[in-house]
N, C-alpha and C. Protein backbone atom coordinates (compact mmCIF):
# COMPACT_ATOMS: atom_id res chain seq x y z
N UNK A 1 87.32 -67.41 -119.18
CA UNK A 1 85.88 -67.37 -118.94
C UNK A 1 85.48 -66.00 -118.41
N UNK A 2 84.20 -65.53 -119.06
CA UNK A 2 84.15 -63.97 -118.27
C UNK A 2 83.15 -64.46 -117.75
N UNK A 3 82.48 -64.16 -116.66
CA UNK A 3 81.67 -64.39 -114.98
C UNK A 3 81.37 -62.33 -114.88
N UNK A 4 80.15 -62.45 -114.72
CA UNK A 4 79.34 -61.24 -114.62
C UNK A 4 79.01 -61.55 -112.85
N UNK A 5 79.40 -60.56 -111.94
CA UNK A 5 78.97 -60.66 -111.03
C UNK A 5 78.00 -59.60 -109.91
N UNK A 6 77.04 -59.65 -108.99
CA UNK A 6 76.48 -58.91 -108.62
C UNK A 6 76.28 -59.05 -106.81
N UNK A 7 76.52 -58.01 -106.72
CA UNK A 7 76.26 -57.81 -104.82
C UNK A 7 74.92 -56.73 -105.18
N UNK A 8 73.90 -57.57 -104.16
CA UNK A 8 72.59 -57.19 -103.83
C UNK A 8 72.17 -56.49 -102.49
N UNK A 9 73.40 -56.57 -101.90
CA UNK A 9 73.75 -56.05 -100.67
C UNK A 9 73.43 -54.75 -100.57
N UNK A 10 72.80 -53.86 -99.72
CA UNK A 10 72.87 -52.25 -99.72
C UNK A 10 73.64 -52.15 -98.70
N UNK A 11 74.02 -53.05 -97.29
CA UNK A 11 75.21 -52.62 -96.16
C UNK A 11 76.38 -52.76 -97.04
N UNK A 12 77.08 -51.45 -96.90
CA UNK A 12 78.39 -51.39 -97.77
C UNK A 12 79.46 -52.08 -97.17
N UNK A 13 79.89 -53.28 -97.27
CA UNK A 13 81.28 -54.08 -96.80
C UNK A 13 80.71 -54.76 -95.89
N UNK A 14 79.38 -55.52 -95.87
CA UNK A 14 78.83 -56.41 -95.69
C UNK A 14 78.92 -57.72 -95.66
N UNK A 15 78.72 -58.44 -95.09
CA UNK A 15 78.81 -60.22 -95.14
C UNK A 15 78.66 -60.58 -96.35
N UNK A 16 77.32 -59.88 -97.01
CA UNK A 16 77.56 -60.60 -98.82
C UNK A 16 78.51 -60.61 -99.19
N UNK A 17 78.99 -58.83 -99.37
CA UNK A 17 80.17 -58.50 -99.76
C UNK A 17 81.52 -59.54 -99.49
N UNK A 18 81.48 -59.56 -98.35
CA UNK A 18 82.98 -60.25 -97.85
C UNK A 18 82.80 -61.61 -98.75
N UNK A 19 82.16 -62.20 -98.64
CA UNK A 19 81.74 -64.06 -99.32
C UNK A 19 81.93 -63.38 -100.56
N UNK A 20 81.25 -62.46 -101.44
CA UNK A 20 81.42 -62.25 -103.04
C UNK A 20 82.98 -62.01 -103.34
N UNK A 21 83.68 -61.17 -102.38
CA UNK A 21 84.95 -60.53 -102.36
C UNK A 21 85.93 -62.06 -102.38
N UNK A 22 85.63 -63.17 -101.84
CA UNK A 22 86.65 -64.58 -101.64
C UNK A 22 85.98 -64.79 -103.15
N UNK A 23 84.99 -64.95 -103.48
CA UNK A 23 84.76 -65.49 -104.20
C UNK A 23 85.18 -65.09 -106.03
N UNK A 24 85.14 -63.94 -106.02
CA UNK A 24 86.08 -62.96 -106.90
C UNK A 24 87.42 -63.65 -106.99
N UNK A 25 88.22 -63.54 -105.67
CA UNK A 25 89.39 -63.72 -105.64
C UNK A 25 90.00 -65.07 -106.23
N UNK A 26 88.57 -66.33 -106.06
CA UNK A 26 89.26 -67.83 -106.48
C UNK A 26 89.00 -67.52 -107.65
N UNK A 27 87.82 -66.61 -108.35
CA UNK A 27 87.76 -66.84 -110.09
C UNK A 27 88.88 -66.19 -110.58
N UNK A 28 89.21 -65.18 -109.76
CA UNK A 28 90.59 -64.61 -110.54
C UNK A 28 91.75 -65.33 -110.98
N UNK A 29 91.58 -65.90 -109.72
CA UNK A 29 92.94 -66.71 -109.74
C UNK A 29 92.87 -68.24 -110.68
N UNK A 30 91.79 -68.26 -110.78
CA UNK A 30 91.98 -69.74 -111.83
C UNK A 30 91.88 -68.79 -113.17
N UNK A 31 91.76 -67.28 -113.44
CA UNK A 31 91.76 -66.76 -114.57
C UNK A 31 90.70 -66.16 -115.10
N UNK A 32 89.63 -65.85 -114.55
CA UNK A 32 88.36 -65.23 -114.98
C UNK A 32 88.50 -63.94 -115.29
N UNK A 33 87.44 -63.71 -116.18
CA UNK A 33 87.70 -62.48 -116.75
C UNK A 33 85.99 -61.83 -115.73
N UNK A 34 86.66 -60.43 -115.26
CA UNK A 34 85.28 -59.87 -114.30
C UNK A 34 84.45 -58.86 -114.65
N UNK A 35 83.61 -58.98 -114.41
CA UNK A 35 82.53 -57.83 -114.69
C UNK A 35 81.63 -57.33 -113.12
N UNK A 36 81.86 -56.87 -112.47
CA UNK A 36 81.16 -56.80 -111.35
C UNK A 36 80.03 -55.21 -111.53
N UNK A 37 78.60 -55.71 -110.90
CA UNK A 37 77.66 -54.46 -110.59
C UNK A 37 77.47 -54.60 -109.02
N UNK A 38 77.28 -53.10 -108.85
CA UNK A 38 76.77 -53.28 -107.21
C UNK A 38 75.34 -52.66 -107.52
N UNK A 39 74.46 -53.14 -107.26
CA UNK A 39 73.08 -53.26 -107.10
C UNK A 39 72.56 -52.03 -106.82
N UNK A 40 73.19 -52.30 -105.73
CA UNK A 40 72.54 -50.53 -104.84
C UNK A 40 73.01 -49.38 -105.44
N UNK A 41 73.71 -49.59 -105.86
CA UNK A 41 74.06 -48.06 -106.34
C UNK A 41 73.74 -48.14 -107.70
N UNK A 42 72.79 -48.89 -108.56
CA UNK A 42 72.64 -48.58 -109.73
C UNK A 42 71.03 -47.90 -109.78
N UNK A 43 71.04 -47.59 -111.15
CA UNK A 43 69.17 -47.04 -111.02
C UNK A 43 68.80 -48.09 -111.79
N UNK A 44 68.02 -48.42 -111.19
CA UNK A 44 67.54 -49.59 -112.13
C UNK A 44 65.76 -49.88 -111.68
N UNK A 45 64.96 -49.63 -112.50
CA UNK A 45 63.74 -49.07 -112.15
C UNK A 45 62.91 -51.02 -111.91
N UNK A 46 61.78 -50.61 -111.02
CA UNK A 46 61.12 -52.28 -111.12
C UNK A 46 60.24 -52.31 -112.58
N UNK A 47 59.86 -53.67 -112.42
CA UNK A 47 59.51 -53.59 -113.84
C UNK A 47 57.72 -53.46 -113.89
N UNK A 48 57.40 -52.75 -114.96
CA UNK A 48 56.10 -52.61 -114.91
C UNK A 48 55.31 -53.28 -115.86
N UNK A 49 55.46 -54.11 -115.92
CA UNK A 49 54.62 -55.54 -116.63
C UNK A 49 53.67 -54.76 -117.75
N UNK A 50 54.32 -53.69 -118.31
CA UNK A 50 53.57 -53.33 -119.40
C UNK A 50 53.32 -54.40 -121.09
N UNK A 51 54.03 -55.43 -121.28
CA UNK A 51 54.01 -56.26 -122.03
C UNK A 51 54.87 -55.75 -123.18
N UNK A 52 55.59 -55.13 -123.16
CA UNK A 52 56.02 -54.73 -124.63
C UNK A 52 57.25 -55.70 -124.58
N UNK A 53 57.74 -55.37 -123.55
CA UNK A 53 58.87 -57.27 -124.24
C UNK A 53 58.49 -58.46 -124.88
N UNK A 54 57.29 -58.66 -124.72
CA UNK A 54 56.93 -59.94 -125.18
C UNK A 54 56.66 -59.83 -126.81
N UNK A 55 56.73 -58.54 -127.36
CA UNK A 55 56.91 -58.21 -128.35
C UNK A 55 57.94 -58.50 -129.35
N UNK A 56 58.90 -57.64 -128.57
CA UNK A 56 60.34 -57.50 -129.00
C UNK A 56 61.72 -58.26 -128.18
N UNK A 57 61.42 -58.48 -126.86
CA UNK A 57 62.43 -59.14 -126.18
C UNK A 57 62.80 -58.16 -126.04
N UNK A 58 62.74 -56.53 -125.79
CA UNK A 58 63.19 -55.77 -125.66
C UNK A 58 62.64 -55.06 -123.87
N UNK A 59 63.15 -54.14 -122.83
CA UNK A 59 62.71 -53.36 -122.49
C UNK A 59 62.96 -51.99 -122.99
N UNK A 60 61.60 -51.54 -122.83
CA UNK A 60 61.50 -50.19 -123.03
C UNK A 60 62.26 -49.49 -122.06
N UNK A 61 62.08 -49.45 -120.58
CA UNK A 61 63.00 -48.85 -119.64
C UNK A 61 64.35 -48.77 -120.16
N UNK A 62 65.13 -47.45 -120.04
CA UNK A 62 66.20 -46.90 -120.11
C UNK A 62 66.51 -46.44 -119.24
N UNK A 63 67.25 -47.26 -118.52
CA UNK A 63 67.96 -46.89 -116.94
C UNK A 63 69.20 -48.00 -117.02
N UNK A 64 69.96 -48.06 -115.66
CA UNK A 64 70.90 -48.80 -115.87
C UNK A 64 71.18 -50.64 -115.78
N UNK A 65 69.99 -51.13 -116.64
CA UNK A 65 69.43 -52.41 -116.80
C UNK A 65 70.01 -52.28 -117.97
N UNK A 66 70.79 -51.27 -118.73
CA UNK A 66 70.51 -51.46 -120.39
C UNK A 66 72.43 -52.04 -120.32
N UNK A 67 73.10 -51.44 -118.87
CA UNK A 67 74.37 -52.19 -118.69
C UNK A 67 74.53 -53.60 -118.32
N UNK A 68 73.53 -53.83 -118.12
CA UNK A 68 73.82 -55.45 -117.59
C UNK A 68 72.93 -56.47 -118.77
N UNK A 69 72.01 -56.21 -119.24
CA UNK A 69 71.85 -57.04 -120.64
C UNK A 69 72.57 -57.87 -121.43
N UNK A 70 73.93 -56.46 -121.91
CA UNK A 70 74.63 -57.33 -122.64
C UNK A 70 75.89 -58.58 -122.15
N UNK A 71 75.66 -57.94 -120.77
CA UNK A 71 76.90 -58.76 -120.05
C UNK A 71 76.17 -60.09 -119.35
N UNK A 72 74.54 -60.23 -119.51
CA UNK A 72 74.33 -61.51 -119.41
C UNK A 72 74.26 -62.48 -120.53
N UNK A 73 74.46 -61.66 -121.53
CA UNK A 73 74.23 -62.56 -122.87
C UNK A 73 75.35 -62.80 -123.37
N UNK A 74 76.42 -61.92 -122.67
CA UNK A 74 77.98 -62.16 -123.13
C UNK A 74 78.60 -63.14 -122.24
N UNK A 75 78.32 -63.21 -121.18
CA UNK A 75 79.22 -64.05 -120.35
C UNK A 75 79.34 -65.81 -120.10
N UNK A 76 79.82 -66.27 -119.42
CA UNK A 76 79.93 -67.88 -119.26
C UNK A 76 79.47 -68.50 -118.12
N UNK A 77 79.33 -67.09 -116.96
CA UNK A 77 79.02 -67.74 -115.82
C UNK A 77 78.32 -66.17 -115.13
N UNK A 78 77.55 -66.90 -113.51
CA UNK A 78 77.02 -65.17 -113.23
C UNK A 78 77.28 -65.94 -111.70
N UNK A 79 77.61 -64.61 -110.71
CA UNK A 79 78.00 -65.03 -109.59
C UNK A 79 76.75 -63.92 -108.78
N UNK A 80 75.36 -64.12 -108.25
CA UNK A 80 74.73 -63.86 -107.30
C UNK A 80 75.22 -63.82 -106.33
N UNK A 81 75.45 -62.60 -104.75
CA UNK A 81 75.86 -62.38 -103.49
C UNK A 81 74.73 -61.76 -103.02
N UNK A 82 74.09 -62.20 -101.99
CA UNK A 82 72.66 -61.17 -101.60
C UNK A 82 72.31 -61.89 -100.03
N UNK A 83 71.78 -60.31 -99.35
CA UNK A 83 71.61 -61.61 -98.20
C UNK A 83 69.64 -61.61 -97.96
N UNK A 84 69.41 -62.15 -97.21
CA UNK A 84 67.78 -62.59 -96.99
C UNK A 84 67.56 -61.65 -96.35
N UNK A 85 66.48 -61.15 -96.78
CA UNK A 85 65.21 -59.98 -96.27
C UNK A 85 64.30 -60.74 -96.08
N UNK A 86 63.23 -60.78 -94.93
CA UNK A 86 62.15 -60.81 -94.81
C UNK A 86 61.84 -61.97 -95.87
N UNK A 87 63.06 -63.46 -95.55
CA UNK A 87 62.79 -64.60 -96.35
C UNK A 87 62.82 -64.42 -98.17
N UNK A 88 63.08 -63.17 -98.16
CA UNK A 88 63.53 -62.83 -99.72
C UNK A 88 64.68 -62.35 -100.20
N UNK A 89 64.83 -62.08 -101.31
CA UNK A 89 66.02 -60.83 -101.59
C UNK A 89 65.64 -59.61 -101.83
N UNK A 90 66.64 -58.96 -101.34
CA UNK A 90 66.26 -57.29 -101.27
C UNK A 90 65.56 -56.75 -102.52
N UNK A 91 65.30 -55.55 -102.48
CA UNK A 91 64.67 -54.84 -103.59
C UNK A 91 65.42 -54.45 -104.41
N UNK A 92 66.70 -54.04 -104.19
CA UNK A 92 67.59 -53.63 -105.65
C UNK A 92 67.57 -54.80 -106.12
N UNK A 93 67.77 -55.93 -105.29
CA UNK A 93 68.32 -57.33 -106.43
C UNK A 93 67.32 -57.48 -107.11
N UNK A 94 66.05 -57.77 -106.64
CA UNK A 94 64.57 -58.20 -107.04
C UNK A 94 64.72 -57.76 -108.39
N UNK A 95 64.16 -55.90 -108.00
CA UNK A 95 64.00 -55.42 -109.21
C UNK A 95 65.19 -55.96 -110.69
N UNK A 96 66.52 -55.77 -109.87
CA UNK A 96 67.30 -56.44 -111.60
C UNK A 96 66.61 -58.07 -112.40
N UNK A 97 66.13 -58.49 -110.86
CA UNK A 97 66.07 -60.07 -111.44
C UNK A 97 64.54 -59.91 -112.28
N UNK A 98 63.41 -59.11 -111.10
CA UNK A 98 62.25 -58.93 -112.48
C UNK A 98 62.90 -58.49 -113.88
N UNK A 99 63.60 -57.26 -114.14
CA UNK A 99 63.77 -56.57 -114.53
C UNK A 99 64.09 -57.98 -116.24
N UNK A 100 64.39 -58.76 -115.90
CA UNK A 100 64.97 -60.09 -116.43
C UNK A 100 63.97 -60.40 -117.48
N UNK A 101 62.55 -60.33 -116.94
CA UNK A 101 61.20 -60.48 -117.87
C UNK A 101 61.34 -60.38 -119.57
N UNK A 102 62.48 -59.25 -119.92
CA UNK A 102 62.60 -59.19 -121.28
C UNK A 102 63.06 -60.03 -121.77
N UNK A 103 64.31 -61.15 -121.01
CA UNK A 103 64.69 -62.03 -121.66
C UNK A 103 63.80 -63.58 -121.89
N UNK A 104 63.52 -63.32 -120.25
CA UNK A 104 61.98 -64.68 -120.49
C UNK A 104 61.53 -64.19 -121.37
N UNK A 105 60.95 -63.53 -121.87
CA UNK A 105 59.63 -63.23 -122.92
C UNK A 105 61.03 -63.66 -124.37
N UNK A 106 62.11 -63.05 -124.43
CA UNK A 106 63.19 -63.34 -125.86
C UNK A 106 62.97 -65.01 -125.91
N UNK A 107 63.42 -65.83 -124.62
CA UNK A 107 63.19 -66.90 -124.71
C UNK A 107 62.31 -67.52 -125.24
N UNK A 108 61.31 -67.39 -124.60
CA UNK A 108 60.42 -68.77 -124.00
C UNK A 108 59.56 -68.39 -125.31
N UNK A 109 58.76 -66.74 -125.51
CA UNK A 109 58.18 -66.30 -125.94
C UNK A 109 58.52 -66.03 -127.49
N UNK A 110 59.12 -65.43 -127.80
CA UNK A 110 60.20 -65.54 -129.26
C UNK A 110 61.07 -66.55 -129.67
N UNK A 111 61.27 -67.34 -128.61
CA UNK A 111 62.02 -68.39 -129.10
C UNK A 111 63.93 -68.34 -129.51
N UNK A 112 64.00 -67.10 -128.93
CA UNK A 112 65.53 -66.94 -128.78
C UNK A 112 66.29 -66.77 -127.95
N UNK A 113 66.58 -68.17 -127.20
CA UNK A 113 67.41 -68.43 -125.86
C UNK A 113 69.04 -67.90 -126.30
N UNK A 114 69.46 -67.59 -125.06
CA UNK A 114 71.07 -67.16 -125.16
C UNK A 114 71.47 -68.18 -125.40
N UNK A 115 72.81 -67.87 -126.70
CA UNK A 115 73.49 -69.03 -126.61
C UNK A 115 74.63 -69.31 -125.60
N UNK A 116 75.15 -70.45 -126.48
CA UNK A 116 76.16 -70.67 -124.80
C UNK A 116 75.92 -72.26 -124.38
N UNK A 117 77.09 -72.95 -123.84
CA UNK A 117 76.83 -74.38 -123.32
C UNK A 117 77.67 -74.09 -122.31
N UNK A 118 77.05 -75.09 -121.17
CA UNK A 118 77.63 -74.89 -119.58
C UNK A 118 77.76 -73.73 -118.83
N UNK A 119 76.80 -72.70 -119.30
CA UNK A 119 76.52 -71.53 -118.46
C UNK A 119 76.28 -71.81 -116.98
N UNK A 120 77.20 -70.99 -116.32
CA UNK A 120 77.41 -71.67 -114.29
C UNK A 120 76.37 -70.48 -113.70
N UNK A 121 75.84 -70.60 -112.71
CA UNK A 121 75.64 -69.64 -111.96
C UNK A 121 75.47 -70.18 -110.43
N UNK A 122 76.21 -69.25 -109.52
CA UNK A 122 76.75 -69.31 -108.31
C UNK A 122 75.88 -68.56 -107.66
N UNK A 123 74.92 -68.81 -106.64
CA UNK A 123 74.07 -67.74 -105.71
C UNK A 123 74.93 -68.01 -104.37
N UNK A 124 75.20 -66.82 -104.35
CA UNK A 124 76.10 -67.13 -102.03
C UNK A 124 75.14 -66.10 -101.24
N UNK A 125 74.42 -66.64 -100.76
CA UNK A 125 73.36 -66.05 -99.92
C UNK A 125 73.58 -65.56 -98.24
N UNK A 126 73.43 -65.20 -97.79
CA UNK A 126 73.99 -65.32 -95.86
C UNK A 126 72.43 -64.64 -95.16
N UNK A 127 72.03 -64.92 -93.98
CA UNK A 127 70.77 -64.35 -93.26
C UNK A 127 71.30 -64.47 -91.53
N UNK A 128 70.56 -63.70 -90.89
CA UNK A 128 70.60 -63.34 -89.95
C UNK A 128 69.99 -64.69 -89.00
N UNK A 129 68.63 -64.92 -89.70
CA UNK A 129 68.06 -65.93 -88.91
C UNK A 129 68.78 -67.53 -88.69
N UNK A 130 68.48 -68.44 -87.65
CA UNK A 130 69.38 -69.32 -87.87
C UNK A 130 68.12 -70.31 -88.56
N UNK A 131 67.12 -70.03 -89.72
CA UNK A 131 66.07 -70.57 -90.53
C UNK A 131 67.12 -70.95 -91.71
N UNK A 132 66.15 -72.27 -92.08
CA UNK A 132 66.30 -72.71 -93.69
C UNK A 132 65.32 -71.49 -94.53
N UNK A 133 64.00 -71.20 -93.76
CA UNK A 133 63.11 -70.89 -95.15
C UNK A 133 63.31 -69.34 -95.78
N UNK A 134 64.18 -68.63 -94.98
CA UNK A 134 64.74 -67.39 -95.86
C UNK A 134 65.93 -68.09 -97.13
N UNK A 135 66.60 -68.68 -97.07
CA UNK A 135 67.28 -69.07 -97.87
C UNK A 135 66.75 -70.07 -98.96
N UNK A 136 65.86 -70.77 -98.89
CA UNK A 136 64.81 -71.86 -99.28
C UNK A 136 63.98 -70.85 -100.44
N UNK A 137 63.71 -69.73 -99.73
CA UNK A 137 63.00 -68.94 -100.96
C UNK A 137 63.57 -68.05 -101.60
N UNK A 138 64.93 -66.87 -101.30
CA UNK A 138 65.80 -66.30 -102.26
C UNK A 138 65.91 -67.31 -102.92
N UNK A 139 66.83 -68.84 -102.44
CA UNK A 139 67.13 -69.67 -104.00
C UNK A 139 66.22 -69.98 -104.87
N UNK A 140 64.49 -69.88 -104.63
CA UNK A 140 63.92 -70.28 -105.54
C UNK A 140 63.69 -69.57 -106.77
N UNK A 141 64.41 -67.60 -105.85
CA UNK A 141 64.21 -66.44 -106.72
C UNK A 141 65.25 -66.50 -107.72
N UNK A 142 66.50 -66.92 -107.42
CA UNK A 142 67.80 -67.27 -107.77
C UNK A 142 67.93 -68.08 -108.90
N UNK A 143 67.42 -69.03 -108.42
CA UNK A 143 67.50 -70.38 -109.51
C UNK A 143 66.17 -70.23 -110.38
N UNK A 144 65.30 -69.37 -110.62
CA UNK A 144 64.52 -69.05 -111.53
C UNK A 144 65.04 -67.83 -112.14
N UNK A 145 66.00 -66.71 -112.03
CA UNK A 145 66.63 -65.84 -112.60
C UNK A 145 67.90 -66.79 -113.46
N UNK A 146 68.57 -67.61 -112.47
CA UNK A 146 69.58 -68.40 -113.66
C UNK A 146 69.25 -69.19 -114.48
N UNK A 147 67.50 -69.85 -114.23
CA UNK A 147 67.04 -70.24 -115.51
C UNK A 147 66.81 -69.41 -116.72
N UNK A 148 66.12 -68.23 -116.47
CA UNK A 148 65.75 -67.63 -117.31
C UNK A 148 67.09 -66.98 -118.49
N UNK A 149 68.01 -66.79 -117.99
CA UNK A 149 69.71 -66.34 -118.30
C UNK A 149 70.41 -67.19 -119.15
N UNK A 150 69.61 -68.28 -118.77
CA UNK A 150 70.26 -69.93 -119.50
C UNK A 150 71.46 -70.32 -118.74
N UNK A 151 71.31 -70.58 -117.69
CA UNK A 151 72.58 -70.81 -116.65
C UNK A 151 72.05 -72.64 -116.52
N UNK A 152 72.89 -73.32 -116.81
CA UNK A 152 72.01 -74.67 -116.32
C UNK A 152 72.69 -75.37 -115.51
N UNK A 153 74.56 -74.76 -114.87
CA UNK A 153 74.91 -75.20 -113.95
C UNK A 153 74.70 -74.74 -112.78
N UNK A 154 74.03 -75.04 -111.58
CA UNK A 154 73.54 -74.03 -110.57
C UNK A 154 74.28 -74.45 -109.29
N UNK A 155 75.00 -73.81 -108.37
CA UNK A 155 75.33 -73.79 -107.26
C UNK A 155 74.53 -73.02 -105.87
N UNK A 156 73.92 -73.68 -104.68
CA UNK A 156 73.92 -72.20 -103.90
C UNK A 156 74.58 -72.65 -102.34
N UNK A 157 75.35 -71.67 -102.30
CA UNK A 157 76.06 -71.42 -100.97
C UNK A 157 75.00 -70.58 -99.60
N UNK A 158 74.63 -71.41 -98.72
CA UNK A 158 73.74 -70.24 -97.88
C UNK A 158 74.41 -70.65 -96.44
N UNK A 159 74.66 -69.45 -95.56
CA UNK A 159 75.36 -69.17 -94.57
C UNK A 159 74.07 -68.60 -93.43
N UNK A 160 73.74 -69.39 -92.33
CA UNK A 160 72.68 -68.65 -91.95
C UNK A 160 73.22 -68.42 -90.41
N UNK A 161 72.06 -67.41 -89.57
CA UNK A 161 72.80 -67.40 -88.31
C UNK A 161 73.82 -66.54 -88.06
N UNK A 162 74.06 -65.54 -89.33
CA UNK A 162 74.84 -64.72 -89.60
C UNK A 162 74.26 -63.18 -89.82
N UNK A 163 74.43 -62.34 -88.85
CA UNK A 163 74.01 -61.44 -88.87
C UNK A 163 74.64 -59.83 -88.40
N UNK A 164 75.61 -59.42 -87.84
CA UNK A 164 76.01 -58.43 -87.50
C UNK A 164 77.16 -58.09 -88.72
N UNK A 165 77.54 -56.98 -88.58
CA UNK A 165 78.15 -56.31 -90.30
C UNK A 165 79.68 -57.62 -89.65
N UNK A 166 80.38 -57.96 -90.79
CA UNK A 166 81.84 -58.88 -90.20
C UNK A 166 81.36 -59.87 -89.71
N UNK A 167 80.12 -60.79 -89.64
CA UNK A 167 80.33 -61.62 -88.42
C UNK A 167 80.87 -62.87 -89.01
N UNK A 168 80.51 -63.23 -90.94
CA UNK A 168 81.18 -63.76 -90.91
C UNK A 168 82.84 -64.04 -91.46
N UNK A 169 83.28 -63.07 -90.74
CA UNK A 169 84.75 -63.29 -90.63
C UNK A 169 84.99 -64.58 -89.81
N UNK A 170 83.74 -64.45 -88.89
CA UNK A 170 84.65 -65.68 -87.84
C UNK A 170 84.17 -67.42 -88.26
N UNK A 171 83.90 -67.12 -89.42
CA UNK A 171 83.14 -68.27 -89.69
C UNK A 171 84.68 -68.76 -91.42
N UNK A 172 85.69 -68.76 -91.03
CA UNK A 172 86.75 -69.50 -91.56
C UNK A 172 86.26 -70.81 -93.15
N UNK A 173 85.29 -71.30 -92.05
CA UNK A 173 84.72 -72.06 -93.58
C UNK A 173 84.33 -71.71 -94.61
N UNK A 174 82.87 -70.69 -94.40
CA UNK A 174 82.59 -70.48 -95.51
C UNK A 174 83.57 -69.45 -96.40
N UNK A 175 84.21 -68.86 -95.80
CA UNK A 175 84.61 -68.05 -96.27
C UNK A 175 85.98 -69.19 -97.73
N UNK A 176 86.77 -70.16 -96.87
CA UNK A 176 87.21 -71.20 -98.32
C UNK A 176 86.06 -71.80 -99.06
N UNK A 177 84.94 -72.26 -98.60
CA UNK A 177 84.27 -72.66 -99.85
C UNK A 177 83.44 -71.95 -100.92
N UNK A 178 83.50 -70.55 -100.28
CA UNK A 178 83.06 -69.32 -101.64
C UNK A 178 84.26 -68.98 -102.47
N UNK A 179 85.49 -69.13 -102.14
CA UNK A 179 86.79 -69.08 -102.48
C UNK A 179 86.62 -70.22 -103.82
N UNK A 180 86.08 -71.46 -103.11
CA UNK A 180 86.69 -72.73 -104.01
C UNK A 180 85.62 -72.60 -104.57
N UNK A 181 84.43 -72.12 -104.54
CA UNK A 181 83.47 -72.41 -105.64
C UNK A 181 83.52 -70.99 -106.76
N UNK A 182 84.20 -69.93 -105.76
CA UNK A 182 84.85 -68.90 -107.48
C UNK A 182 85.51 -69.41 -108.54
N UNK A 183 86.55 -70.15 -107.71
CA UNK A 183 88.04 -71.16 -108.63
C UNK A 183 86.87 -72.11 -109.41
N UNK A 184 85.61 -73.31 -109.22
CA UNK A 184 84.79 -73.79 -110.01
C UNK A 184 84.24 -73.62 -110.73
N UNK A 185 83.77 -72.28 -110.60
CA UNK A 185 82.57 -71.89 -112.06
C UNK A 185 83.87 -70.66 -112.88
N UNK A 186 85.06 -70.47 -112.63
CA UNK A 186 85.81 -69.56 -113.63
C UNK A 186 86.56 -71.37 -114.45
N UNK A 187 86.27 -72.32 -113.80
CA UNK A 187 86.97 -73.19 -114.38
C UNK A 187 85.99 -74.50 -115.47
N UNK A 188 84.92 -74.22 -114.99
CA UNK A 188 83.74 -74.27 -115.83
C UNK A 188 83.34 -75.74 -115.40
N UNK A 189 83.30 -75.94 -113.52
CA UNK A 189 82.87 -76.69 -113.37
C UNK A 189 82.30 -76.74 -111.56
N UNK A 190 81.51 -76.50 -111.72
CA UNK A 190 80.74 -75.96 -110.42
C UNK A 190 80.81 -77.58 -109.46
N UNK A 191 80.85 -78.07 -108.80
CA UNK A 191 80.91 -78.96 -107.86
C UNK A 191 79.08 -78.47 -107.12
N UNK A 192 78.89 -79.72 -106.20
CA UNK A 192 77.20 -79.57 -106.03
C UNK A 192 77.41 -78.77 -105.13
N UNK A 193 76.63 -77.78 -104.73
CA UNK A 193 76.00 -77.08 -103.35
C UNK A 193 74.73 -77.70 -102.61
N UNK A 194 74.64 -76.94 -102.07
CA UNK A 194 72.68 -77.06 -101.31
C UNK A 194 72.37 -77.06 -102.75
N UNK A 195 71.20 -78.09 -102.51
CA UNK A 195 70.16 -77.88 -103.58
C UNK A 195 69.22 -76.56 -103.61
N UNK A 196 68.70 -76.13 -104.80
CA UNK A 196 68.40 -75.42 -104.88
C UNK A 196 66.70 -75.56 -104.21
């Protein structure tokens, strides 16, 4: 199974990071094939709702959105790591997930959904606050990006209360169940999370 994965994270070796990093490690190990982007360090411009996708299913932008296209239309599963901003996800992630608009419009609009059956997608979220509603609304950003992708198995892992760079190292749990839910979606079967 190849699994496209992304850290939205801009703190470098970050709590996302660490949860995406277990979570890598169980898809490996049941055999996944990886594709990983780091967010922050790509250019990847926001999107400017000029309408020409809805045309072509195409964006016009030529930046580094034109690397991750084919690896959502190629893959079997997508593994989201991001932590809550201001009850959202950050702006590098955002922008990739607007950035997404070309394929809604291929979809919904042209009528040419990705193919593919049992497409997984895994969101592992973590926030500082010890709130549901930062996590309550990245997943709604989440689980409307893995719709649009054609992901229709959805998992989300959210860790809250977590906030200093490492803190959750000391948190032993989550750290096996981002593990066991890598080993699930490289095995092409996601077990339930939080609802989305």
């Amino acid at each position: 199974m190849r699994i496209v994965a992304f850290i939205g994270s801009p703190r470098k070796g970050g709590n996302s990071r660490t949860l995406l990093d277990e979570a890598l490690k169980g898809a490996r190990q049941a055999g996944a094939e990886l594709k990983i982007f780091d967010l922050p360090g790509m250019k990847i411009e926001g999107c400017r709702n000029c309408g020409c996708c809805a045309d072509t299913g195409n964006c016009v932008i030529k930046d580094d959105m034109q690397l991750i296209y084919p690896e959502l239309r190629a893959c079997q599963g997508v593994i989201l790591a991001a932590p809550v901003y201001f009850s959202g996800l950050p702006s590098q992630t955002k922008a990739m997930i607007d950035r997404c608009q070309s394929i809604w419009c291929e979809k919904y609009l042209l009528k040419k959904p990705i193919p593919g059956e049992n497409r997984a997608g895994l969101f592992i979220t973590v926030a500082g606050m010890d709130k549901k509603e930062g996590e309550k609304c990245s997943g709604a950003t989440a689980r409307a990006f893995f719709l649009t992708v054609s992901l229709t198995d959805m998992k989300k892992l959210a860790y809250v209360g977590i906030d200093a760079k490492s803190d959750v190292l000391k948190h032993p749990e989550a750290l096996k169940e981002v593990f066991e839910a890598g080993a699930e979606i490289a095995s092409g079967r996601l077990k339930q999370g939080i609802s989305f």
